[in-house]
N, C-alpha and C. Protein backbone atom coordinates (compact mmCIF):
# COMPACT_ATOMS: atom_id res chain seq x y z
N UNK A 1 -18.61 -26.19 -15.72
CA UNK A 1 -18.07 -25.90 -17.03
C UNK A 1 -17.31 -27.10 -17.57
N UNK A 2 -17.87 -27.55 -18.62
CA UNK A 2 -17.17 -28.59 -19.10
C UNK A 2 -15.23 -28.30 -19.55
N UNK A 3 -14.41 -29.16 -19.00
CA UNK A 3 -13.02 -28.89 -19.46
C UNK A 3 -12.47 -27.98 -18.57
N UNK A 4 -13.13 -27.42 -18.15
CA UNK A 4 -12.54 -26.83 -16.40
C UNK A 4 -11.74 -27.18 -15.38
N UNK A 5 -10.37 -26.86 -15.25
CA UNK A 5 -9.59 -27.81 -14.13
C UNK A 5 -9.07 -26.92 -13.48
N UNK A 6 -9.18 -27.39 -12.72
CA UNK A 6 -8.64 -26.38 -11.00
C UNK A 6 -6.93 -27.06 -10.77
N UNK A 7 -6.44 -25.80 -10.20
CA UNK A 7 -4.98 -26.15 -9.64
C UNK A 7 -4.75 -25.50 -8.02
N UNK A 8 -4.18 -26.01 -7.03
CA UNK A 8 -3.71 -25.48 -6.55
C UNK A 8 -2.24 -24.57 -5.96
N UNK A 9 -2.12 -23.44 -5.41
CA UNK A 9 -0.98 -23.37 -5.03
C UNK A 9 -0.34 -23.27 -3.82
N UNK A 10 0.63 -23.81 -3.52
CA UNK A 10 0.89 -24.73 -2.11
C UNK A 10 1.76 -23.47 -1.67
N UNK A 11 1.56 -23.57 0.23
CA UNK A 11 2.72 -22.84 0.65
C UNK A 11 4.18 -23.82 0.41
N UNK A 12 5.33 -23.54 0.36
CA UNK A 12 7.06 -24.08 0.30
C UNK A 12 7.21 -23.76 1.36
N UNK A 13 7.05 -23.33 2.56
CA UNK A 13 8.07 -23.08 3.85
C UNK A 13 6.34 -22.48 4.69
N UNK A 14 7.09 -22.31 6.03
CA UNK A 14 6.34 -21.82 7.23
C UNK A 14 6.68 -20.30 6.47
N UNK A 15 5.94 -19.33 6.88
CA UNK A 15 5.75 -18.00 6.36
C UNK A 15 4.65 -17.37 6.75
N UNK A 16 4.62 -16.02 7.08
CA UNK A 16 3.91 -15.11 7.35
C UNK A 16 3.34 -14.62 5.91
N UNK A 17 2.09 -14.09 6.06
CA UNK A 17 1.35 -13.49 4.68
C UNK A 17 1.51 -12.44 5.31
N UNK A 18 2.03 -11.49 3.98
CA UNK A 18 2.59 -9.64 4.32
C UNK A 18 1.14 -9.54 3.61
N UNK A 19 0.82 -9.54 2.20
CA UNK A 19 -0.47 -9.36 1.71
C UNK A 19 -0.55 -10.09 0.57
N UNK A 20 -1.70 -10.03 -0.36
CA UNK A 20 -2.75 -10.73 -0.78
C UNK A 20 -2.74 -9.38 -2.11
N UNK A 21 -2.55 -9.98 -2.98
CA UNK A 21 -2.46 -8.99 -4.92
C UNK A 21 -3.91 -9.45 -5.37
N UNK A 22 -4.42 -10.80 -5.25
CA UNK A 22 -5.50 -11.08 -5.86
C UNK A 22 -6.79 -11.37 -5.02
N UNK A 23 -7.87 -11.45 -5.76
CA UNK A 23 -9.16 -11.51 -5.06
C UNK A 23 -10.23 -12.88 -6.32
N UNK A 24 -10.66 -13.31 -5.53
CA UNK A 24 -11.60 -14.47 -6.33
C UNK A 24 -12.09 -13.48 -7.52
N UNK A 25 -12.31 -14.05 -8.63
CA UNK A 25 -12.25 -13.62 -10.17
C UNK A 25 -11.51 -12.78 -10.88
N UNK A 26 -10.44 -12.82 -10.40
CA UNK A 26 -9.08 -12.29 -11.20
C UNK A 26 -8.41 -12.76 -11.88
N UNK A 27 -8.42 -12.26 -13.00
CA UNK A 27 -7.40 -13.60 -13.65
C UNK A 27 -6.37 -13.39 -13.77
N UNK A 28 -4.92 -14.26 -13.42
CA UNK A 28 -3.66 -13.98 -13.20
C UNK A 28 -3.11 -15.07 -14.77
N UNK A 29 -1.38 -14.26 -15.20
CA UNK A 29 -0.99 -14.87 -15.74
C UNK A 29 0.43 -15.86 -15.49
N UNK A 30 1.14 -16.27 -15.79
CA UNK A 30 2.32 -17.16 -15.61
C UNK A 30 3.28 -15.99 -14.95
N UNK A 31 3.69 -16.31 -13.77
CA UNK A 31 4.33 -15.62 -13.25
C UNK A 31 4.10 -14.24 -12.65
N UNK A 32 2.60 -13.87 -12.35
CA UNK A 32 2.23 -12.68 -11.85
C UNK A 32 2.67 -13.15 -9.80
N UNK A 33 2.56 -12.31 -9.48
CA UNK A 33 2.59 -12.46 -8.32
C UNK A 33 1.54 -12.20 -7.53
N UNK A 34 0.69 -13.23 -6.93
CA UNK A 34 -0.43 -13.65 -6.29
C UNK A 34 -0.04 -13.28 -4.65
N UNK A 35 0.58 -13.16 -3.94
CA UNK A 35 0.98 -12.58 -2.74
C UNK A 35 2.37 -12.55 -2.43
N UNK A 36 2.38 -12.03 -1.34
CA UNK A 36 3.86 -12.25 -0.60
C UNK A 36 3.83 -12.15 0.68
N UNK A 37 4.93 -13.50 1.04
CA UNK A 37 5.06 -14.02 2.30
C UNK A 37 6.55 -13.04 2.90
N UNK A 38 6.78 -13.68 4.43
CA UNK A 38 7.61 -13.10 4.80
C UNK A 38 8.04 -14.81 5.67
N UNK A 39 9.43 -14.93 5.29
CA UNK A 39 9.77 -15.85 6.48
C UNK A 39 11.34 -15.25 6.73
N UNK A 40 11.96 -15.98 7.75
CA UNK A 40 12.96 -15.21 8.75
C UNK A 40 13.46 -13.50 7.74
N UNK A 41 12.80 -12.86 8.05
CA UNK A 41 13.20 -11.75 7.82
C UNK A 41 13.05 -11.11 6.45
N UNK A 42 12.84 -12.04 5.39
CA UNK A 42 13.02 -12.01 3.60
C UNK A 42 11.37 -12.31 3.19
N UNK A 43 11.30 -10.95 2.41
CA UNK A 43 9.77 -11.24 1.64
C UNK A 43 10.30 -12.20 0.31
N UNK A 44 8.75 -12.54 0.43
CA UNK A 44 8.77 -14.10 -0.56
C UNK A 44 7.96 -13.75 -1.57
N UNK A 45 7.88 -13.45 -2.89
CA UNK A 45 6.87 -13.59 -3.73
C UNK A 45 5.95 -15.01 -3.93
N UNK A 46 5.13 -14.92 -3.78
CA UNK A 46 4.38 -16.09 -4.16
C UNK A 46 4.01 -15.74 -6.08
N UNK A 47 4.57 -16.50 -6.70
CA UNK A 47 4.15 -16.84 -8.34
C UNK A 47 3.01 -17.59 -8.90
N UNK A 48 2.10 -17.07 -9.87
CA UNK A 48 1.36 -17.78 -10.54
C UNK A 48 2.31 -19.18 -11.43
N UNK A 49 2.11 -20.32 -10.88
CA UNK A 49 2.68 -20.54 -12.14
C UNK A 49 1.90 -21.68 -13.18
N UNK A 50 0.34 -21.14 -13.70
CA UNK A 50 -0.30 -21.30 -14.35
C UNK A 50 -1.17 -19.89 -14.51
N UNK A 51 -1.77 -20.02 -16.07
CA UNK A 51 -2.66 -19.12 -16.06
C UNK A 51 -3.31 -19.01 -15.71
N UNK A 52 -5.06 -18.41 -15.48
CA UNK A 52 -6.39 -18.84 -14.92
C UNK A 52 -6.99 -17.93 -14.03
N UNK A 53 -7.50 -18.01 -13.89
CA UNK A 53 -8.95 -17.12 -13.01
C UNK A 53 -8.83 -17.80 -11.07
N UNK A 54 -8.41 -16.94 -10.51
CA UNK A 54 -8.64 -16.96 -8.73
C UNK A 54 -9.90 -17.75 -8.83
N UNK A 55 -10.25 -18.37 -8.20
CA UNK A 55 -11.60 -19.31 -7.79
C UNK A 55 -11.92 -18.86 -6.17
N UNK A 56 -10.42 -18.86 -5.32
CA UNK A 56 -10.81 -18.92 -3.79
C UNK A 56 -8.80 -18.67 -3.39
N UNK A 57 -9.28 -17.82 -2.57
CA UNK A 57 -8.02 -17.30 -1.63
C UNK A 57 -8.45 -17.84 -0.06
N UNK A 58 -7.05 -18.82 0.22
CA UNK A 58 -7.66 -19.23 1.39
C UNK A 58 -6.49 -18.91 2.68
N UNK A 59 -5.99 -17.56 1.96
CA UNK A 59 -4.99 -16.85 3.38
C UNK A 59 -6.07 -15.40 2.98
N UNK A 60 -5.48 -15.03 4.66
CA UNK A 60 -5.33 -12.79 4.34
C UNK A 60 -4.30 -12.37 4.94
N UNK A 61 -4.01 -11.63 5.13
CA UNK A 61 -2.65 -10.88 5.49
C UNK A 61 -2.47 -11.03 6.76
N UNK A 62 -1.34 -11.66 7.29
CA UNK A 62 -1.19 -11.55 8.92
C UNK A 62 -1.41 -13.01 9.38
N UNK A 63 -2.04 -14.17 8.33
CA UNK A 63 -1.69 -15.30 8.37
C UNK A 63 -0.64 -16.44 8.20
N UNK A 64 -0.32 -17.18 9.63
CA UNK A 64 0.54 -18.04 9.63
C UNK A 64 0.91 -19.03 8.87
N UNK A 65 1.24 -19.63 8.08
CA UNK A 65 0.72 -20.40 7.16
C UNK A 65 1.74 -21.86 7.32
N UNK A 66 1.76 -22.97 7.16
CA UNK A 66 2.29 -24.47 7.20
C UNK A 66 2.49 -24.61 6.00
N UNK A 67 4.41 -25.66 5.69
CA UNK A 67 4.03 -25.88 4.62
C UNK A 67 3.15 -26.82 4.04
N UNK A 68 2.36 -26.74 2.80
CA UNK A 68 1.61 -27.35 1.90
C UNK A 68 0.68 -26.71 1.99
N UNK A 69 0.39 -26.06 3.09
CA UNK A 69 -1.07 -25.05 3.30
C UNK A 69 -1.32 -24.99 1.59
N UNK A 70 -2.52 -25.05 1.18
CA UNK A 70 -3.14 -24.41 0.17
C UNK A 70 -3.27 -23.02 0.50
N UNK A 71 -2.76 -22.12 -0.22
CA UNK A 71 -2.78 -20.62 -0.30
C UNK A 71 -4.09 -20.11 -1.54
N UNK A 72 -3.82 -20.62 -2.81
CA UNK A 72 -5.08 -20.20 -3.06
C UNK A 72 -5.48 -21.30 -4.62
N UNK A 73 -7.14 -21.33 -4.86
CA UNK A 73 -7.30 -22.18 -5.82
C UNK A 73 -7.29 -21.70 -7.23
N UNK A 74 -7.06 -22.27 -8.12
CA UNK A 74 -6.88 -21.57 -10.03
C UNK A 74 -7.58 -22.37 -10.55
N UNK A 75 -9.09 -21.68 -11.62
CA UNK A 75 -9.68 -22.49 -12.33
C UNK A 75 -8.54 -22.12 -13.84
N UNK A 76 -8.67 -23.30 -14.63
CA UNK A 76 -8.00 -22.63 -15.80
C UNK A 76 -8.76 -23.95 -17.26
């Protein structure tokens, strides 16, 4: 698609994935919440913070995750 740009969104900390809100072709807006993590004890919202269409989720629930891990890709 011409003008098509992909973003990613990065894990911030070591964190557990509690679960997963979106699925490849969903389209999320600014500030929806795309999953949530768990680290020492405190769930984490993970935020859209662009608009755009899921392309690829590259956690599922019960995954360990590193930071910078790519969590998931946004065409927009």
């Amino acid at each position: 698609m011409a003008g098509t740009t992909t973003s990613q969104i990065l894990a911030e900390m070591v964190a557990s994935v509690l679960s997963v809100a979106v699925e490849p072709g969903d389209g999320v807006e600014v500030g929806d919440t795309v999953m949530l993590l768990e680290s020492m004890k405190m769930e984490i919202p993970v935020l859209a913070e662009r608009s755009g269409t899921v392309q690829e989720v590259k956690v599922v629930a019960g995954d360990v995750i590193q930071e910078g891990d790519i969590l998931l890709v946004l065409t927009h």
